[in-house]
PDB file of N, CA and C in Angstrom:
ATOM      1  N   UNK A   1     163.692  27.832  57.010  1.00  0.00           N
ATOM      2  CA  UNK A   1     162.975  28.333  58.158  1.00  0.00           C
ATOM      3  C   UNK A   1     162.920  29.862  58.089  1.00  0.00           C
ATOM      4  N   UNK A   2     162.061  30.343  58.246  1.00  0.00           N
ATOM      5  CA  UNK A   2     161.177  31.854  58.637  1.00  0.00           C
ATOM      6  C   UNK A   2     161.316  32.009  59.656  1.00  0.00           C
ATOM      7  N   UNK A   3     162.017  33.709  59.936  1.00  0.00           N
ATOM      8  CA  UNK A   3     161.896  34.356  61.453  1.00  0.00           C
ATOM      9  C   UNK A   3     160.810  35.460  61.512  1.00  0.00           C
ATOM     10  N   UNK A   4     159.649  35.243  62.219  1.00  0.00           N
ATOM     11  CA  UNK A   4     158.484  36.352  62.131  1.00  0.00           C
ATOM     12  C   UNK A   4     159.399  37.513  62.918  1.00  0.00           C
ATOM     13  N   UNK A   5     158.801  38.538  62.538  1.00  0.00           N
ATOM     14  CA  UNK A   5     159.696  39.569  62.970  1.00  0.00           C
ATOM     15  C   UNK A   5     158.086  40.289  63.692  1.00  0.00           C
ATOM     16  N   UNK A   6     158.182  40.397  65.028  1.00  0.00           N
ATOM     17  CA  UNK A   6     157.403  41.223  65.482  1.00  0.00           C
ATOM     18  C   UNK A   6     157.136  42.649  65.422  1.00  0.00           C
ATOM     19  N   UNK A   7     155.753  43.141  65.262  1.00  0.00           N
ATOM     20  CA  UNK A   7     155.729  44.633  64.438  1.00  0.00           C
ATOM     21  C   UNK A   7     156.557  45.634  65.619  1.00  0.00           C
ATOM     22  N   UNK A   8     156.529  45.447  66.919  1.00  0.00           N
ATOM     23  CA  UNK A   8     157.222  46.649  67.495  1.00  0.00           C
ATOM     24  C   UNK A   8     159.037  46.483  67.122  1.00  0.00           C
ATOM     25  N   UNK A   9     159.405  45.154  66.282  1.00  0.00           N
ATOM     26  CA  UNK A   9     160.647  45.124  65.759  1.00  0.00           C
ATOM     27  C   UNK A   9     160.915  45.768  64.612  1.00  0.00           C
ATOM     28  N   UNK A  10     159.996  46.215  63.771  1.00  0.00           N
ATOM     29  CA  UNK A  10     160.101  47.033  62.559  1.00  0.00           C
ATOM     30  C   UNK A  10     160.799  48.049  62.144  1.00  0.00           C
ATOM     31  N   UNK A  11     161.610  47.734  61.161  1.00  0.00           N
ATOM     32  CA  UNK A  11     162.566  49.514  61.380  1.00  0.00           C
ATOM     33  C   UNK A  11     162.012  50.128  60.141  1.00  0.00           C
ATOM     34  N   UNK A  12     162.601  51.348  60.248  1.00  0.00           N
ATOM     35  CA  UNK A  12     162.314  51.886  59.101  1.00  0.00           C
ATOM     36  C   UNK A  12     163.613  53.478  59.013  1.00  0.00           C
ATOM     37  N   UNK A  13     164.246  53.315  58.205  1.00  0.00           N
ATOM     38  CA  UNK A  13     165.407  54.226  57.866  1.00  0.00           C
ATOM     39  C   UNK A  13     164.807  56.066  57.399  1.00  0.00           C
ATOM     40  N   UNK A  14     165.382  56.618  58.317  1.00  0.00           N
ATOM     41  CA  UNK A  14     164.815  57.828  58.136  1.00  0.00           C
ATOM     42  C   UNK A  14     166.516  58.659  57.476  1.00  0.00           C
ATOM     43  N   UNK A  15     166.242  59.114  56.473  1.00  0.00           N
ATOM     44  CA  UNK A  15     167.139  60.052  56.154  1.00  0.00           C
ATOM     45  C   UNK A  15     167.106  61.583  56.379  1.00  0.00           C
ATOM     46  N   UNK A  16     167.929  62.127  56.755  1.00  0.00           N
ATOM     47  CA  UNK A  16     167.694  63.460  57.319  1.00  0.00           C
ATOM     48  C   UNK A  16     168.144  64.464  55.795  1.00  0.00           C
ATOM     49  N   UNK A  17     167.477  65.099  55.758  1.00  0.00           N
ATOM     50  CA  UNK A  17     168.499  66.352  54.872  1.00  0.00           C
ATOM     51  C   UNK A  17     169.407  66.945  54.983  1.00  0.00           C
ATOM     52  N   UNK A  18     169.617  67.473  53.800  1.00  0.00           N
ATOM     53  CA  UNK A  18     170.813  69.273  54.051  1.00  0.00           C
ATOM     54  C   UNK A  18     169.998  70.363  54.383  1.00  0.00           C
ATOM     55  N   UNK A  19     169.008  70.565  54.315  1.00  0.00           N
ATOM     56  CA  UNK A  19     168.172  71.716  55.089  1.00  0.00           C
ATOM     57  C   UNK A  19     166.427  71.586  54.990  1.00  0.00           C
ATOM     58  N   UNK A  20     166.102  72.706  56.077  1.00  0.00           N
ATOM     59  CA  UNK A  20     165.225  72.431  56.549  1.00  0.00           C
ATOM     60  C   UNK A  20     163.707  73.125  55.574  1.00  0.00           C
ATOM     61  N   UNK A  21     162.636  72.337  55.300  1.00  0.00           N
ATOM     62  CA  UNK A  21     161.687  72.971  54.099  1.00  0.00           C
ATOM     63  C   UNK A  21     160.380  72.270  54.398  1.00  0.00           C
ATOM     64  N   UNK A  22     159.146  72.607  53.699  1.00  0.00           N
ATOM     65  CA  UNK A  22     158.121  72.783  54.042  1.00  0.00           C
ATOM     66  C   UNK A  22     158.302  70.834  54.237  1.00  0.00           C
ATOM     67  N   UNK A  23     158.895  70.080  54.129  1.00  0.00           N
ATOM     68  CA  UNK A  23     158.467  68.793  54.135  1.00  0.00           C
ATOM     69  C   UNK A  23     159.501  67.987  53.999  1.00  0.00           C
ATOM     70  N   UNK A  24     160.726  68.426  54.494  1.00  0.00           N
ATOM     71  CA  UNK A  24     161.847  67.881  54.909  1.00  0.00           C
ATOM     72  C   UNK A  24     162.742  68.654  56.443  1.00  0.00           C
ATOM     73  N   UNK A  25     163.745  68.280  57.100  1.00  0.00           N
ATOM     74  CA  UNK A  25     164.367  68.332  58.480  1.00  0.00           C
ATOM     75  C   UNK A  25     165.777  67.913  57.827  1.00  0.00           C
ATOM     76  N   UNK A  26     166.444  68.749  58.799  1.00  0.00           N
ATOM     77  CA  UNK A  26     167.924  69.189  58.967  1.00  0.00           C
ATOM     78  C   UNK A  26     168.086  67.643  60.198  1.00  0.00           C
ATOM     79  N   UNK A  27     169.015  66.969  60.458  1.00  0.00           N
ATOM     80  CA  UNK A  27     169.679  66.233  61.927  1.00  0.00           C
ATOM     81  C   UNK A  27     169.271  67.601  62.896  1.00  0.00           C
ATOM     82  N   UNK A  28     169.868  68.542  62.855  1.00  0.00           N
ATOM     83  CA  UNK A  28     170.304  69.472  63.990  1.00  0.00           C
ATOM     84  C   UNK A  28     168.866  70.013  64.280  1.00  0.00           C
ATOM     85  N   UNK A  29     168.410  70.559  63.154  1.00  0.00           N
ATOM     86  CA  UNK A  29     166.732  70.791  63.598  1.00  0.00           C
ATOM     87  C   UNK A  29     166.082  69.811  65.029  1.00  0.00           C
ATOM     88  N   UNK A  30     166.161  68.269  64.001  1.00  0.00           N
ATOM     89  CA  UNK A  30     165.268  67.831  65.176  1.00  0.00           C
ATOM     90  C   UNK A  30     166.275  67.100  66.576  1.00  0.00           C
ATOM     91  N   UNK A  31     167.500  67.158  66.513  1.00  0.00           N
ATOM     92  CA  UNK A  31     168.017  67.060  67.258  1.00  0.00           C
ATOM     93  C   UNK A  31     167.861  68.359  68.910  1.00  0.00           C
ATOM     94  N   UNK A  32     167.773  69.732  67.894  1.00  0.00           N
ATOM     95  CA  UNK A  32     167.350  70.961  68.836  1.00  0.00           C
ATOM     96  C   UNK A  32     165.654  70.797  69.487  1.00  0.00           C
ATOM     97  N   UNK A  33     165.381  70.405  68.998  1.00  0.00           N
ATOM     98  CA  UNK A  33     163.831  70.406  69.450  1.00  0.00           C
ATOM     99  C   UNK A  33     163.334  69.202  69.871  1.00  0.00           C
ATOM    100  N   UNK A  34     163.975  67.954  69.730  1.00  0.00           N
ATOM    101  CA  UNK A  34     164.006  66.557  70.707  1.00  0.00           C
ATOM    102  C   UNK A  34     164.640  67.432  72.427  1.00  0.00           C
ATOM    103  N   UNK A  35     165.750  68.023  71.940  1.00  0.00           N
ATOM    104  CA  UNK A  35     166.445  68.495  73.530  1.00  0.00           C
ATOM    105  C   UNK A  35     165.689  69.265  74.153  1.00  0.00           C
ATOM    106  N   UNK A  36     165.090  70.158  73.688  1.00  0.00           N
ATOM    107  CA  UNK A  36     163.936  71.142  73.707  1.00  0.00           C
ATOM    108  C   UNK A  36     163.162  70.214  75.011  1.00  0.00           C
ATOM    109  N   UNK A  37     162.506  69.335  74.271  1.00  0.00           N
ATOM    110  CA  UNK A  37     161.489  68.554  75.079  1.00  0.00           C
ATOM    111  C   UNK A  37     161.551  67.575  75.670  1.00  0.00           C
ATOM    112  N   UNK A  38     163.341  67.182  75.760  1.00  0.00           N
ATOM    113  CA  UNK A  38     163.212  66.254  76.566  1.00  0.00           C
ATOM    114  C   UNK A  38     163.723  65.033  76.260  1.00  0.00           C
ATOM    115  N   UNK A  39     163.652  65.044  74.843  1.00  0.00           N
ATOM    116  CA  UNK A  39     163.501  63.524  74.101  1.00  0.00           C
ATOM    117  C   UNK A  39     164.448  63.450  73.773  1.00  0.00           C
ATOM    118  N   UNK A  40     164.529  62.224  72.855  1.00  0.00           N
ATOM    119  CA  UNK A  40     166.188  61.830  72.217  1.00  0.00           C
ATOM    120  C   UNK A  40     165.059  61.451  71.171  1.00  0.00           C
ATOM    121  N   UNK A  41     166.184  61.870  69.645  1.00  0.00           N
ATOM    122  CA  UNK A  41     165.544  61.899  68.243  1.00  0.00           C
ATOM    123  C   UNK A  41     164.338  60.693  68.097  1.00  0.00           C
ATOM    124  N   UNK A  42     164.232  59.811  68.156  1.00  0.00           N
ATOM    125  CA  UNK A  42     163.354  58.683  67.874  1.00  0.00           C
ATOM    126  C   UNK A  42     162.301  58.924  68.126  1.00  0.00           C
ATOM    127  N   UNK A  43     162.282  59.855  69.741  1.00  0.00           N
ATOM    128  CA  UNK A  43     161.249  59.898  70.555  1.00  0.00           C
ATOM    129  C   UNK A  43     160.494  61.263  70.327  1.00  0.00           C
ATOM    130  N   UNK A  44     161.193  62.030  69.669  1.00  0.00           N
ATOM    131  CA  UNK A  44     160.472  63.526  69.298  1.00  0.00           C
ATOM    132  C   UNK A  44     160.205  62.499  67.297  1.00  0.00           C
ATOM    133  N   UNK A  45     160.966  61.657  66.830  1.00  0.00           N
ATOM    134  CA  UNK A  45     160.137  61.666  65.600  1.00  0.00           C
ATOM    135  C   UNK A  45     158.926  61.190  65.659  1.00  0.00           C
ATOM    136  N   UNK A  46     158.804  60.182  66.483  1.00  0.00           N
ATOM    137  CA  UNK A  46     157.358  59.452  67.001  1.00  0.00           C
ATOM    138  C   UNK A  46     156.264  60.242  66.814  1.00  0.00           C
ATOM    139  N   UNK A  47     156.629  61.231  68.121  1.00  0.00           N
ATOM    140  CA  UNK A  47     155.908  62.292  68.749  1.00  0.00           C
ATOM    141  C   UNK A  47     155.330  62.911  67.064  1.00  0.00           C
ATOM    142  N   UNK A  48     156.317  63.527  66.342  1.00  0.00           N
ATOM    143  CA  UNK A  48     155.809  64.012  65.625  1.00  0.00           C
ATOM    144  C   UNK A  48     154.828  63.415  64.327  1.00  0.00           C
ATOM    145  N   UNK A  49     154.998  61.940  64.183  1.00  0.00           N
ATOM    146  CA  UNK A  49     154.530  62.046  62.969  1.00  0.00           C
ATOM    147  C   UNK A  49     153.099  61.365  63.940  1.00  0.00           C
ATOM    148  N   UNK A  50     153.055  60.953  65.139  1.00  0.00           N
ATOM    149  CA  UNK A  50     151.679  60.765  65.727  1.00  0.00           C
ATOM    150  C   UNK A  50     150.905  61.980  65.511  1.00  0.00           C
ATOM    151  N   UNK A  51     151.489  63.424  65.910  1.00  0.00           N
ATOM    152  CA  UNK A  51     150.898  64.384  66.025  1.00  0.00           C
ATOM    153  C   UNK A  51     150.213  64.547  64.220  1.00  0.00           C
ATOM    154  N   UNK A  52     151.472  64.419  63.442  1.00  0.00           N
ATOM    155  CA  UNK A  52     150.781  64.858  61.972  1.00  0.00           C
ATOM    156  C   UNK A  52     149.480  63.643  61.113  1.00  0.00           C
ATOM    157  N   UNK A  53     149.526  62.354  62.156  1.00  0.00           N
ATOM    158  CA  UNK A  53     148.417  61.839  61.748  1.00  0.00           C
ATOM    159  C   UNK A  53     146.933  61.685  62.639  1.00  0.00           C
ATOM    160  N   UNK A  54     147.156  62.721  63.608  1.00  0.00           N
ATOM    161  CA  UNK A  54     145.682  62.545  64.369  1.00  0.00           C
ATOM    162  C   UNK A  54     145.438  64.002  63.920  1.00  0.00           C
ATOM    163  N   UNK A  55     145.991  64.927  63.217  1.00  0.00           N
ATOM    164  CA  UNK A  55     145.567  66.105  62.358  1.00  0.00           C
ATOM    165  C   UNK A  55     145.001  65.593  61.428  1.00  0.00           C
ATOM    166  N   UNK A  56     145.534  64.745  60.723  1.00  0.00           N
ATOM    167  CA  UNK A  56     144.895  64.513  59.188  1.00  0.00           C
ATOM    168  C   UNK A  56     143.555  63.337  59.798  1.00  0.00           C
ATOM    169  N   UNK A  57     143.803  63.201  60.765  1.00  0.00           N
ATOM    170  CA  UNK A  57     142.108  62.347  61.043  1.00  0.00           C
ATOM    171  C   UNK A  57     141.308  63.131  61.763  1.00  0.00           C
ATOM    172  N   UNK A  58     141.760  64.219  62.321  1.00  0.00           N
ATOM    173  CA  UNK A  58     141.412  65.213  62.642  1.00  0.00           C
ATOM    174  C   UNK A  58     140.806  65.087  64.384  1.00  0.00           C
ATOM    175  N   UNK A  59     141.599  63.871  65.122  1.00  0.00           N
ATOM    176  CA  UNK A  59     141.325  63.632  66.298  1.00  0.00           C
ATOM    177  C   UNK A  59     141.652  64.294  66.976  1.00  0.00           C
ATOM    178  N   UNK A  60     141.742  64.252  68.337  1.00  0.00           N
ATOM    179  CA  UNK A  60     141.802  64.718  69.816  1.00  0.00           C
ATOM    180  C   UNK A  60     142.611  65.485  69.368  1.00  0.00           C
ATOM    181  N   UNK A  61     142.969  66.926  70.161  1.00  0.00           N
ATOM    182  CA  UNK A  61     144.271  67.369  70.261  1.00  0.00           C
ATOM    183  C   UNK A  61     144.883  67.624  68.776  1.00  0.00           C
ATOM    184  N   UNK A  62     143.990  67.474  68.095  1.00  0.00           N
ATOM    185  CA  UNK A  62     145.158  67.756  66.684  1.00  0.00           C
ATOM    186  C   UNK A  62     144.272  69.253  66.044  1.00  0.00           C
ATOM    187  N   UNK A  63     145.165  69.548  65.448  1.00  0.00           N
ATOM    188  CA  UNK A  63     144.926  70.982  64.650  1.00  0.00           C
ATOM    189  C   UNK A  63     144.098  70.702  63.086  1.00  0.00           C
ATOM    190  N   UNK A  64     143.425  69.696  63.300  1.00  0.00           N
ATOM    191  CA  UNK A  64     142.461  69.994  61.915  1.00  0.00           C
ATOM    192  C   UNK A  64     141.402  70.760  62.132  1.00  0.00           C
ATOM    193  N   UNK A  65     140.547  70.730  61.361  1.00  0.00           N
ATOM    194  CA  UNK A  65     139.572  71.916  60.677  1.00  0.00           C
ATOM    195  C   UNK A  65     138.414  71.920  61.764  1.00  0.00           C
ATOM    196  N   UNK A  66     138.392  73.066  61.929  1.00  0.00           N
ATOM    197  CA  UNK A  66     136.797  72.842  63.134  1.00  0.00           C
ATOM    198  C   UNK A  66     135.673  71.933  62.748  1.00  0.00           C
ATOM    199  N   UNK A  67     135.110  71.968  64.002  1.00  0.00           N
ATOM    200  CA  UNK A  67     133.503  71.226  63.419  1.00  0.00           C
ATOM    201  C   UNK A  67     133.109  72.845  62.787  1.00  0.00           C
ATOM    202  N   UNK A  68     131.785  71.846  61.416  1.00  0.00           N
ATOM    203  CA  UNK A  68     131.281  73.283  60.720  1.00  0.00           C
ATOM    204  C   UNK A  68     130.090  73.292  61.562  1.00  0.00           C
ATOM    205  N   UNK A  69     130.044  74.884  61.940  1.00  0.00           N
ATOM    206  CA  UNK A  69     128.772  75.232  62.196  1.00  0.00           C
ATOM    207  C   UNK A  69     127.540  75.614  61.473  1.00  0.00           C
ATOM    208  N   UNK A  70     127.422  75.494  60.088  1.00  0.00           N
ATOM    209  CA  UNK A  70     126.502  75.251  59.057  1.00  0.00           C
ATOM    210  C   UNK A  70     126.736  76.508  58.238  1.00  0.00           C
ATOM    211  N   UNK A  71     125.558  76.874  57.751  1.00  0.00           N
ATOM    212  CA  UNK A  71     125.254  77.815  56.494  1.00  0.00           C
ATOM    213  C   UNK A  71     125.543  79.397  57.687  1.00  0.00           C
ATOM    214  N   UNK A  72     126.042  80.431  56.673  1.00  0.00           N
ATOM    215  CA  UNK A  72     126.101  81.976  57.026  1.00  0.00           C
ATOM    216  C   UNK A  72     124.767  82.205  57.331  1.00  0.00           C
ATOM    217  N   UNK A  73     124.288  82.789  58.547  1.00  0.00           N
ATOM    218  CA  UNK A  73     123.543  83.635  58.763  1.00  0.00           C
ATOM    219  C   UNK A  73     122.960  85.005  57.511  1.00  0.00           C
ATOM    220  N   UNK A  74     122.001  85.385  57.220  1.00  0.00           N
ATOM    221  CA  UNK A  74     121.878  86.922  56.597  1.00  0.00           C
ATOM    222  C   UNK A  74     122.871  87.641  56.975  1.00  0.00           C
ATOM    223  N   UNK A  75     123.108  88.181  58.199  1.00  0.00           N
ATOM    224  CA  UNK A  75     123.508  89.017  59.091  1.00  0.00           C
ATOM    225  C   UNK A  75     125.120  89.292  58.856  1.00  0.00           C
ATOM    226  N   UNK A  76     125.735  87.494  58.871  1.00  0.00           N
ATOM    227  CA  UNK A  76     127.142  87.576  58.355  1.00  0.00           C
ATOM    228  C   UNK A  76     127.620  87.640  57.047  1.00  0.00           C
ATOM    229  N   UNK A  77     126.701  87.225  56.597  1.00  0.00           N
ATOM    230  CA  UNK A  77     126.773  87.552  54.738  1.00  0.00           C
ATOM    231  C   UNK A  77     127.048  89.421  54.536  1.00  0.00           C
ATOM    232  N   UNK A  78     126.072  90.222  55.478  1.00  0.00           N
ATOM    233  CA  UNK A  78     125.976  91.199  55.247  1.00  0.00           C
ATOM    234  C   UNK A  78     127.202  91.917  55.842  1.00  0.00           C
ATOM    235  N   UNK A  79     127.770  91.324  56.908  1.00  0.00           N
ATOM    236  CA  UNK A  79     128.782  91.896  57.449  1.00  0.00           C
ATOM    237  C   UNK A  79     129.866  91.602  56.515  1.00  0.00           C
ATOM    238  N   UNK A  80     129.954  90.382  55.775  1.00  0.00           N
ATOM    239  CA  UNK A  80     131.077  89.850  54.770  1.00  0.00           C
ATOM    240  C   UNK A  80     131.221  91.050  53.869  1.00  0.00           C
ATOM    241  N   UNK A  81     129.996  91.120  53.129  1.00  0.00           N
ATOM    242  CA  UNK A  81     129.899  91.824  52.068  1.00  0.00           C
ATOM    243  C   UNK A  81     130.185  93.669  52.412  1.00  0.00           C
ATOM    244  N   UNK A  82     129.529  94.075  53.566  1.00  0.00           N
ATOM    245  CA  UNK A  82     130.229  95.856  54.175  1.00  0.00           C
ATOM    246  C   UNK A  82     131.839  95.655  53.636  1.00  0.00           C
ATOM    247  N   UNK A  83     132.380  94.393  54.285  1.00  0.00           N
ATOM    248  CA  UNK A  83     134.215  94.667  53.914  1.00  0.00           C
ATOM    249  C   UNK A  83     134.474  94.732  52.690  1.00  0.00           C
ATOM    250  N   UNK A  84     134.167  94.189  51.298  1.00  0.00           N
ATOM    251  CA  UNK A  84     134.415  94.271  50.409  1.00  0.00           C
ATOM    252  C   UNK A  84     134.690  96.108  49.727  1.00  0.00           C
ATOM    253  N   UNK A  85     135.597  96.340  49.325  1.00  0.00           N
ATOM    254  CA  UNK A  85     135.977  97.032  48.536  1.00  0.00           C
ATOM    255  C   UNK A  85     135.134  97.655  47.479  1.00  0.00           C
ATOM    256  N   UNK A  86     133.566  98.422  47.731  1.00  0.00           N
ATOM    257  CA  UNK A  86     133.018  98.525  46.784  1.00  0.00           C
ATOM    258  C   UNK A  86     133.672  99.014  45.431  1.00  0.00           C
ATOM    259  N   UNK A  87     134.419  99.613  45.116  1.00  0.00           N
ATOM    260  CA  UNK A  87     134.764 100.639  43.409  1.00  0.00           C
ATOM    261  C   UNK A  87     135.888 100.220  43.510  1.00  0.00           C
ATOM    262  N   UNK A  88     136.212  98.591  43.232  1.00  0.00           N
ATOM    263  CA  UNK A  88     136.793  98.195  42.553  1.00  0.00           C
ATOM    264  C   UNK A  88     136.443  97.298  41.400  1.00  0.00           C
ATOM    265  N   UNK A  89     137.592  97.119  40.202  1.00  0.00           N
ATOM    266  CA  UNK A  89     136.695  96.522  38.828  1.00  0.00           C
ATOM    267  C   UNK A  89     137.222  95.436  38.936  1.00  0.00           C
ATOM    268  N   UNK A  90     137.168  94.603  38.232  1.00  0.00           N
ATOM    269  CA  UNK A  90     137.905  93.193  38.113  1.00  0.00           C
ATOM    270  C   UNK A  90     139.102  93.323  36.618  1.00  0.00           C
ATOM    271  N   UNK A  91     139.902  92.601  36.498  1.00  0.00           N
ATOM    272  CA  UNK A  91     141.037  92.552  35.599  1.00  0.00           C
ATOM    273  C   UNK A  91     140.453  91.879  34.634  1.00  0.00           C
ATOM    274  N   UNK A  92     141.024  92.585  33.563  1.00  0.00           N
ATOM    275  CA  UNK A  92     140.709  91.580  32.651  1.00  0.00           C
ATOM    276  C   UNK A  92     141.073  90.271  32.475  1.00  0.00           C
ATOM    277  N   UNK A  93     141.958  89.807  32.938  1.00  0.00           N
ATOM    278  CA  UNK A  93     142.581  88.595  32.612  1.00  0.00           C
ATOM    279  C   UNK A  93     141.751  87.759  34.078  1.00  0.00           C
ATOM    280  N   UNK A  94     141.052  87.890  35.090  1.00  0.00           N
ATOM    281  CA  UNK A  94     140.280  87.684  36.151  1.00  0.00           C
ATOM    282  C   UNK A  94     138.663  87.442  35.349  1.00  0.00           C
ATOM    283  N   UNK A  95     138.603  88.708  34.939  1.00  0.00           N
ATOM    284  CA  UNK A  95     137.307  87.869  33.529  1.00  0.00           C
ATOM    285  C   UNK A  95     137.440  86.994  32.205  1.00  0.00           C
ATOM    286  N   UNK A  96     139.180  86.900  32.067  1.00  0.00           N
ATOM    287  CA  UNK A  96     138.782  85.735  30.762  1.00  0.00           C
ATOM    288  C   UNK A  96     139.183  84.672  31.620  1.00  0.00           C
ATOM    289  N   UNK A  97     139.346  84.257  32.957  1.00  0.00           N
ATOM    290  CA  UNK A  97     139.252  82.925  33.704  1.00  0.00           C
ATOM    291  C   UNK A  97     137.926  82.673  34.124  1.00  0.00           C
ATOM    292  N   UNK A  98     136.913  83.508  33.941  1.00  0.00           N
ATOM    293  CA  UNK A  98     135.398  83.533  34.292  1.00  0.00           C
ATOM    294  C   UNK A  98     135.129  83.091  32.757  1.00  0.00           C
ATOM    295  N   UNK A  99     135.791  83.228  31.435  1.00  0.00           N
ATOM    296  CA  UNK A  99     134.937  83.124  30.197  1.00  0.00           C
ATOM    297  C   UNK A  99     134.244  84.373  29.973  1.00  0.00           C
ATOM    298  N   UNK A 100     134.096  86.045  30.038  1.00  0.00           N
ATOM    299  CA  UNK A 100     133.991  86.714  29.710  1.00  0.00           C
ATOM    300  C   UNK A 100     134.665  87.462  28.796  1.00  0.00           C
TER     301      UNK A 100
END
């Protein structure tokens, strides 16, 4: 006999690190910033990895990439181009990645 295991029963083992980096967490990290807001760890990890996947879909409330507003104007091209640094040369090693 089979026990269906219902999906809100699902675990999944989170290991914490020894320190904190572009894509790993310390315990104490998110322990400080669950208290921060309120939560107890489970409930700030939730929080967070909801937040890091309606970015990458780029929904409501999330920090992905604007809508594009299309092609540069003349006008901003021209303003782009005033900032540039006229009398400067390029490196040589900047032209043998061009193939010059």
């Amino acid at each position: 006999m089979t026990t269906r295991v219902r999906r809100s029963q699902e675990r999944l083992v989170f290991y914490y690190k020894a320190r904190d980096t572009a894509t790993t967490v310390k315990r104490s990290s998110v322990q400080r910033a669950a208290k921060a807001l309120g939560m107890d760890e489970t409930g700030f990890l939730h929080l967070a990895a909801a937040a890091l996947v309606r970015g990458l879909r780029g929904g409501a409330g999330s920090a992905g990439k604007p809508e594009d507003s299309g092609r540069l104007t003349d006008a901003q091209l021209l303003a782009i181009r005033s900032m540039e640094p006229q009398d400067v040369e390029p490196t040589r090693s900047f032209l043998a990645l061009l193939g010059k």
